[in-house]
Protein backbone atom coordinates (compact mmCIF):
# COMPACT_ATOMS: atom_id res chain seq x y z
CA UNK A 1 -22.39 -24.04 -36.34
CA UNK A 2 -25.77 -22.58 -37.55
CA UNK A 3 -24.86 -18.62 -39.45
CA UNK A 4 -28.48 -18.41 -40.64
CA UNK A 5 -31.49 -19.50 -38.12
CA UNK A 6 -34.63 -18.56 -39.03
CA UNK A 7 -37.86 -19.90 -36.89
CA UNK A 8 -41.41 -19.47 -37.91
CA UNK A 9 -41.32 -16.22 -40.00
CA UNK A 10 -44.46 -14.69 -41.02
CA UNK A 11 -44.90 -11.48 -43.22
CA UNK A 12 -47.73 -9.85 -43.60
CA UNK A 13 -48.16 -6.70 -46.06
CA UNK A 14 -51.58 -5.14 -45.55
CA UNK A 15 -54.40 -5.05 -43.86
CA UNK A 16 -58.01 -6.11 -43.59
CA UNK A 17 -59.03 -6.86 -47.04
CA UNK A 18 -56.07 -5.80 -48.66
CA UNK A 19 -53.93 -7.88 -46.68
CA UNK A 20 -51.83 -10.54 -48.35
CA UNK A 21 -49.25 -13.39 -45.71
CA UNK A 22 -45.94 -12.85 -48.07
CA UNK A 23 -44.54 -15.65 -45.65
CA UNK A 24 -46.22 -17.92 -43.82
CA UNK A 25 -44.41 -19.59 -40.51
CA UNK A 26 -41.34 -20.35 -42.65
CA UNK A 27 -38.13 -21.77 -41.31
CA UNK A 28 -34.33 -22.28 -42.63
CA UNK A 29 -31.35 -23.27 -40.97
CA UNK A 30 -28.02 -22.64 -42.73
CA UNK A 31 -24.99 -24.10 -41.27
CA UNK A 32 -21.13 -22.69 -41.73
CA UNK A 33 -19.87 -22.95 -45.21
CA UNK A 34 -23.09 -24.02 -46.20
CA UNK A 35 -24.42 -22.84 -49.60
CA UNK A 36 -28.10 -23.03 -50.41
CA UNK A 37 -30.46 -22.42 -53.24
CA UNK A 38 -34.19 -20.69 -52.41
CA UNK A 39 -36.26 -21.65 -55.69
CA UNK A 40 -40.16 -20.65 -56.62
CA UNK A 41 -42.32 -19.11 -58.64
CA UNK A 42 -42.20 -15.53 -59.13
CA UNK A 43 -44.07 -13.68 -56.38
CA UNK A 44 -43.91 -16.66 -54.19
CA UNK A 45 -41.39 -14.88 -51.59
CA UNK A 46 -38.08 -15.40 -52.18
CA UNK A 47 -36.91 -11.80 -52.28
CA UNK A 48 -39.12 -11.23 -49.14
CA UNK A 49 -37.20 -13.85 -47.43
CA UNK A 50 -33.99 -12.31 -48.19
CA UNK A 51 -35.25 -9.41 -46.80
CA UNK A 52 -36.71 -10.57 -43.77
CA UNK A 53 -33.40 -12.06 -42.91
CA UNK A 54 -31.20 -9.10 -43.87
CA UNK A 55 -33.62 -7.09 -41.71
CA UNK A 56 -34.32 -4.48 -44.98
CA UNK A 57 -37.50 -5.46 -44.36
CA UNK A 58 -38.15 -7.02 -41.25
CA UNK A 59 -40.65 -10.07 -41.02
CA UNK A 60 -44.29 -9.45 -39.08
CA UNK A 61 -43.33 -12.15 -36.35
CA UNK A 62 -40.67 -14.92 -35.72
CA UNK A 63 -37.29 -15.55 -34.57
CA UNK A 64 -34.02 -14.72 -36.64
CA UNK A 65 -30.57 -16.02 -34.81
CA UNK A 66 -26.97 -14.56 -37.22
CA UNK A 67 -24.13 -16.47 -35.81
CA UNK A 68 -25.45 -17.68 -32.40
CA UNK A 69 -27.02 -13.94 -31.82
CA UNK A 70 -30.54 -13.05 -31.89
CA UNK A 71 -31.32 -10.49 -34.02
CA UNK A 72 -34.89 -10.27 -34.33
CA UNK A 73 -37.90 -12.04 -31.97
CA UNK A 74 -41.31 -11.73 -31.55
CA UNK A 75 -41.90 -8.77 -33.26
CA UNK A 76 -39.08 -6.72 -32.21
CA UNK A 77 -35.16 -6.03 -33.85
CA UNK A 78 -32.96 -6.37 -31.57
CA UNK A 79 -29.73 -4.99 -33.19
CA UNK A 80 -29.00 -1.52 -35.18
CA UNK A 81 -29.77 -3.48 -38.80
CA UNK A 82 -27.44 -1.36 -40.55
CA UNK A 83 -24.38 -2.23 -38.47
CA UNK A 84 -25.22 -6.41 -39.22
CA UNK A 85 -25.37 -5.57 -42.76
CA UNK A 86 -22.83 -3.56 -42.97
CA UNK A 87 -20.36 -5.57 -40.93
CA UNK A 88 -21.56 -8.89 -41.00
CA UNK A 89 -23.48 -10.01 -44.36
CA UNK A 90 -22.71 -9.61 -48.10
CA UNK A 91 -26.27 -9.06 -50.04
CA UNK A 92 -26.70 -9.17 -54.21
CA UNK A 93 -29.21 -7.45 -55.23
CA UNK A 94 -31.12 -7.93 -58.40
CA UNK A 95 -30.27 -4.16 -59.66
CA UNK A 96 -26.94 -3.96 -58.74
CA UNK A 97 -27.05 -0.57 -56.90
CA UNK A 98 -23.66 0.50 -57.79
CA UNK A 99 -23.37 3.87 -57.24
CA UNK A 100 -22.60 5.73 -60.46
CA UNK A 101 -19.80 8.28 -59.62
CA UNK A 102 -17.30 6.11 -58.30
CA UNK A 103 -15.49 3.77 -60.27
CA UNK A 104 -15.63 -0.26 -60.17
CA UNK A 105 -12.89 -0.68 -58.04
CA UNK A 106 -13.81 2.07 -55.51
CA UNK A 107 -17.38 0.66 -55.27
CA UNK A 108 -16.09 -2.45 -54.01
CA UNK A 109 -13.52 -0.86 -52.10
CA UNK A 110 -15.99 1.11 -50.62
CA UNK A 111 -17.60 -1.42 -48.12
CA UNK A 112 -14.16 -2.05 -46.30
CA UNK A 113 -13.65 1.83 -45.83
CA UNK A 114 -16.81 1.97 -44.31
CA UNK A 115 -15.76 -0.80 -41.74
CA UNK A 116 -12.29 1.44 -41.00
CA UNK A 117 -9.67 -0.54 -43.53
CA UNK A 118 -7.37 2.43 -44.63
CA UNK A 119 -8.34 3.76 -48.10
CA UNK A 120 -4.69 2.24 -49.51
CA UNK A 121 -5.85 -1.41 -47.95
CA UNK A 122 -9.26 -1.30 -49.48
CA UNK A 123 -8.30 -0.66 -52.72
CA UNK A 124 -5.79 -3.72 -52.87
CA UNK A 125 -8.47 -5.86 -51.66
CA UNK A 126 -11.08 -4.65 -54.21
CA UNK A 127 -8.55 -4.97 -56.89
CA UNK A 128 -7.35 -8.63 -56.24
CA UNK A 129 -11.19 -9.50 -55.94
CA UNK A 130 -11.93 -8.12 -58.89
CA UNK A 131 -9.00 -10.06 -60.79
CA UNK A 132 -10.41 -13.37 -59.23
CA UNK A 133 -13.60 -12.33 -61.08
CA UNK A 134 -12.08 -11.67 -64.67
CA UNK A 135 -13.06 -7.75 -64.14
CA UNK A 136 -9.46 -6.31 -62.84
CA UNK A 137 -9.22 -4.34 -67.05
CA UNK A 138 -12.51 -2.28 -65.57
CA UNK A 139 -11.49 -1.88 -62.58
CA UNK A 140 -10.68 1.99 -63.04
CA UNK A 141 -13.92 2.60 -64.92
CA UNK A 142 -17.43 3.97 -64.16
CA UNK A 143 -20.56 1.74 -64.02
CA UNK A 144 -22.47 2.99 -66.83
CA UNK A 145 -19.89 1.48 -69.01
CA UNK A 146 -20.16 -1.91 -68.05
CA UNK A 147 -22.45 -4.73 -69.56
CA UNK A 148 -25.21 -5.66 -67.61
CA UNK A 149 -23.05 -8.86 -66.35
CA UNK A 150 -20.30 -7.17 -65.71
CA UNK A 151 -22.19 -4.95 -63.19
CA UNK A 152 -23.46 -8.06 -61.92
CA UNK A 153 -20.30 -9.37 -61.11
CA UNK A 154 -19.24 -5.80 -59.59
CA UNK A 155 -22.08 -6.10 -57.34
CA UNK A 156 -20.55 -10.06 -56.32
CA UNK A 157 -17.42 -8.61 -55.58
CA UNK A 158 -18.54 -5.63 -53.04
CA UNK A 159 -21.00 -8.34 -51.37
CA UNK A 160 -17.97 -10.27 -50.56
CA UNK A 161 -14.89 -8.44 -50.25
CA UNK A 162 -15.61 -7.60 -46.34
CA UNK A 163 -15.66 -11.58 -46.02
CA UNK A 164 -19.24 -11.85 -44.67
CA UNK A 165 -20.55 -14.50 -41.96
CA UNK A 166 -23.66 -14.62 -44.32
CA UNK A 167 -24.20 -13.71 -48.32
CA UNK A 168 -27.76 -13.08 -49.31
CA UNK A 169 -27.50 -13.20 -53.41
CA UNK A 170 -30.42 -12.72 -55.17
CA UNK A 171 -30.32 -14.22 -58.60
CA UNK A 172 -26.62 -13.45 -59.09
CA UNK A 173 -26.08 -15.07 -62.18
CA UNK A 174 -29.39 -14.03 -64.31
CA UNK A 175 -27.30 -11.46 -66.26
CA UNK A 176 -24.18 -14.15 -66.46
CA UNK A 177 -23.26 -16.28 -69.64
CA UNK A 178 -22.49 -20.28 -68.39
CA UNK A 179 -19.42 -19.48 -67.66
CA UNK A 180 -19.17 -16.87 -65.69
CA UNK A 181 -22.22 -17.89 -64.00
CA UNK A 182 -20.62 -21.10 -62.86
CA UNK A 183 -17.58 -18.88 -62.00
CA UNK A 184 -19.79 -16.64 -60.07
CA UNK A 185 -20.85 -19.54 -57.97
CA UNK A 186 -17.31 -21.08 -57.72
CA UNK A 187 -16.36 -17.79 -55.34
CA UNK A 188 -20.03 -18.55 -53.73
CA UNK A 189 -19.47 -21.82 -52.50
CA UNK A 190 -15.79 -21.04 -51.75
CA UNK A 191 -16.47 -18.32 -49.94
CA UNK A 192 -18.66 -20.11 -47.53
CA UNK A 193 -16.52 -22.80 -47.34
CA UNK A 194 -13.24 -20.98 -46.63
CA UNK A 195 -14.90 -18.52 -44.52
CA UNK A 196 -17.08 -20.71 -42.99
CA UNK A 197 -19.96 -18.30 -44.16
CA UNK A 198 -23.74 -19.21 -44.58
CA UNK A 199 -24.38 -18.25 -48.51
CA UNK A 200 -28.37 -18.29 -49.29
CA UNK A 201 -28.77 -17.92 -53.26
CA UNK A 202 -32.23 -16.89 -54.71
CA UNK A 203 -32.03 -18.54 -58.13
CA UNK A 204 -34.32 -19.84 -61.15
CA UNK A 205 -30.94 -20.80 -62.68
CA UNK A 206 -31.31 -24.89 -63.11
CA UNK A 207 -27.64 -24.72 -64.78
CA UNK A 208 -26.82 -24.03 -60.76
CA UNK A 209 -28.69 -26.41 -59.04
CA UNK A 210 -25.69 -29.24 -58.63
CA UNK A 211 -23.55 -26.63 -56.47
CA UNK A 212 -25.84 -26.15 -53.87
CA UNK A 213 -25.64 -28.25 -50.54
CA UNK A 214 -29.49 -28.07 -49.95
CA UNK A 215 -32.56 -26.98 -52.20
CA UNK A 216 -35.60 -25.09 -50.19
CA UNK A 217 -38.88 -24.01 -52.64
CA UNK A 218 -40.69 -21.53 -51.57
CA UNK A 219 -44.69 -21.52 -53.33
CA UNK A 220 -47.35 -19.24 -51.63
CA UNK A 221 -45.23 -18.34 -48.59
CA UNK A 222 -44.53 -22.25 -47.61
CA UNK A 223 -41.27 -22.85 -47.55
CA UNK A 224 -40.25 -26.52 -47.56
CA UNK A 225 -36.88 -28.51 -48.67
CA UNK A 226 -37.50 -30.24 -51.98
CA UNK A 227 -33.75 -31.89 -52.84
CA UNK A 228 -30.75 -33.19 -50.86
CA UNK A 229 -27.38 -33.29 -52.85
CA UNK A 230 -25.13 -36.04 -51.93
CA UNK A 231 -22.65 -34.38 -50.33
CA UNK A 232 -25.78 -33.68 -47.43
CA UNK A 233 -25.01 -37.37 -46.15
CA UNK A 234 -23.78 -38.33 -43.25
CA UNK A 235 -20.61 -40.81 -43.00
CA UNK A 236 -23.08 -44.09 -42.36
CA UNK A 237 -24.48 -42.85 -45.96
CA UNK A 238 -27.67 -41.30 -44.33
CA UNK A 239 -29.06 -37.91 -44.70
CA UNK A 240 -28.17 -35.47 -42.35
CA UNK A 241 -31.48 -34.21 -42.61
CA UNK A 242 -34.78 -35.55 -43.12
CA UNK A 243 -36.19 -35.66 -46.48
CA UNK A 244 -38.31 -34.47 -47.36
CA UNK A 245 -38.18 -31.98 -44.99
CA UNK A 246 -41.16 -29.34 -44.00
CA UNK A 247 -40.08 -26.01 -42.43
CA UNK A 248 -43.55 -24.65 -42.00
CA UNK A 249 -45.43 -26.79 -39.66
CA UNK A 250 -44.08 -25.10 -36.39
């Protein structure tokens, strides 16, 4: 089943002569339990992509499907944006966003209260999460005292903890050492494949590259596949999909 389709999105910031095509008629489609990398140059739209699809920022034109639903066409959203975040997708930012008053384990908790888990439930939750991610000594601790990669991990475990149909990440291990980058993207990929959620990871991180089922590059808006891992074939030994394989030429 398809968590993430996204058909001919174009993003346009600007107008007239200042106007610049962020995206330009790309299109992904990420299956259950999938978990795929979005590579590029900087400035070449990855974060815009994550955006688009999150509906932060929603594209110019196109069609966005979460789970079977339609949540954006033509121009038009079709679904309160902060609800589908909230309930259905896990995003990583880049900064983290952890909000500074409460402590680790009540920012991650914090998502699950929101969605109506008692404040007793949530907390047992965020705690066991944060174990699985080597962080349950901080739990009880503000954010300002973390390292930089501990806060990154903080903001893994809040993306995740409300078990997400799709996880947006955006570089999530840039502030990780090897090993707790690969650790990171152990929970990632297991995640998606216990969960059966769609995980789309924005990523310059080559150390990452073997993990991911499918590889799309993004340069100048076009969005195309560039790499098939193994485990993409079929049982006859062919690939499932085409490859290379051009999502822009709609």
């Amino acid at each position: 089943m398809q968590q993430v389709s996204a058909q001919n999105l174009t993003k346009i910031f600007g107008e007239g002569d200042t106007e610049v095509i962020a995206l330009k008629n790309a299109s992904l489609d990420v299956e259950a339990g999938e978990v795929v990398a979005l590579m590029g140059p900087s400035g070449s739209g990855k974060t815009t992509l994550l955006r688009a699809v999150s509906l932060i920022d929603p594209p110019t034109s196109g069609k966005i499907e979460i789970a079977g639903e339609t949540i954006f066409e033509g121009k038009k959203v079709l679904i309160d944006d902060r609800l589908l975040r909230r309930q259905r997708m896990g995003i990583i930012f880049q900064s983290y966003n952890l909000i500074p008053f409460l402590t680790v384990v009540q920012n991650v908790a914090l998502v699950l209260t929101l969605n109506g888990v008692s404040n007793r439930e949530s907390l047992k939750r965020a705690r066991a999460l944060l174990e699985r991610l080597d962080l349950g000594h901080r739990a009880d601790i503000y954010p300002a005292t973390l390292s930089g990669g501990e806060q990154q991990r903080v903001a893994v475990a809040r993306a995740v903890v409300n078990d997400p149909v799709v996880i947006l990440a955006d570089e999530p291990t840039a502030a990780l050492d090897s090993e707790r980058g690969k650790a990171v993207m152990d929970l990632l990929r297991q995640l998606g494949h216990e969960k059966r959620a769609a995980v789309i990871v924005v990523t310059h991180d080559e150390r990452m590259v073997k993990g991911f089922d499918r590889i799309y590059h993004l340069n100048d808006g076009i969005l195309t596949v560039e790499h098939l891992n193994s485990k993409e074939k079929n049982g006859d030994g062919e690939d499932r999909y085409p490859h290379p394989k051009s999502n822009n030429a709609c």
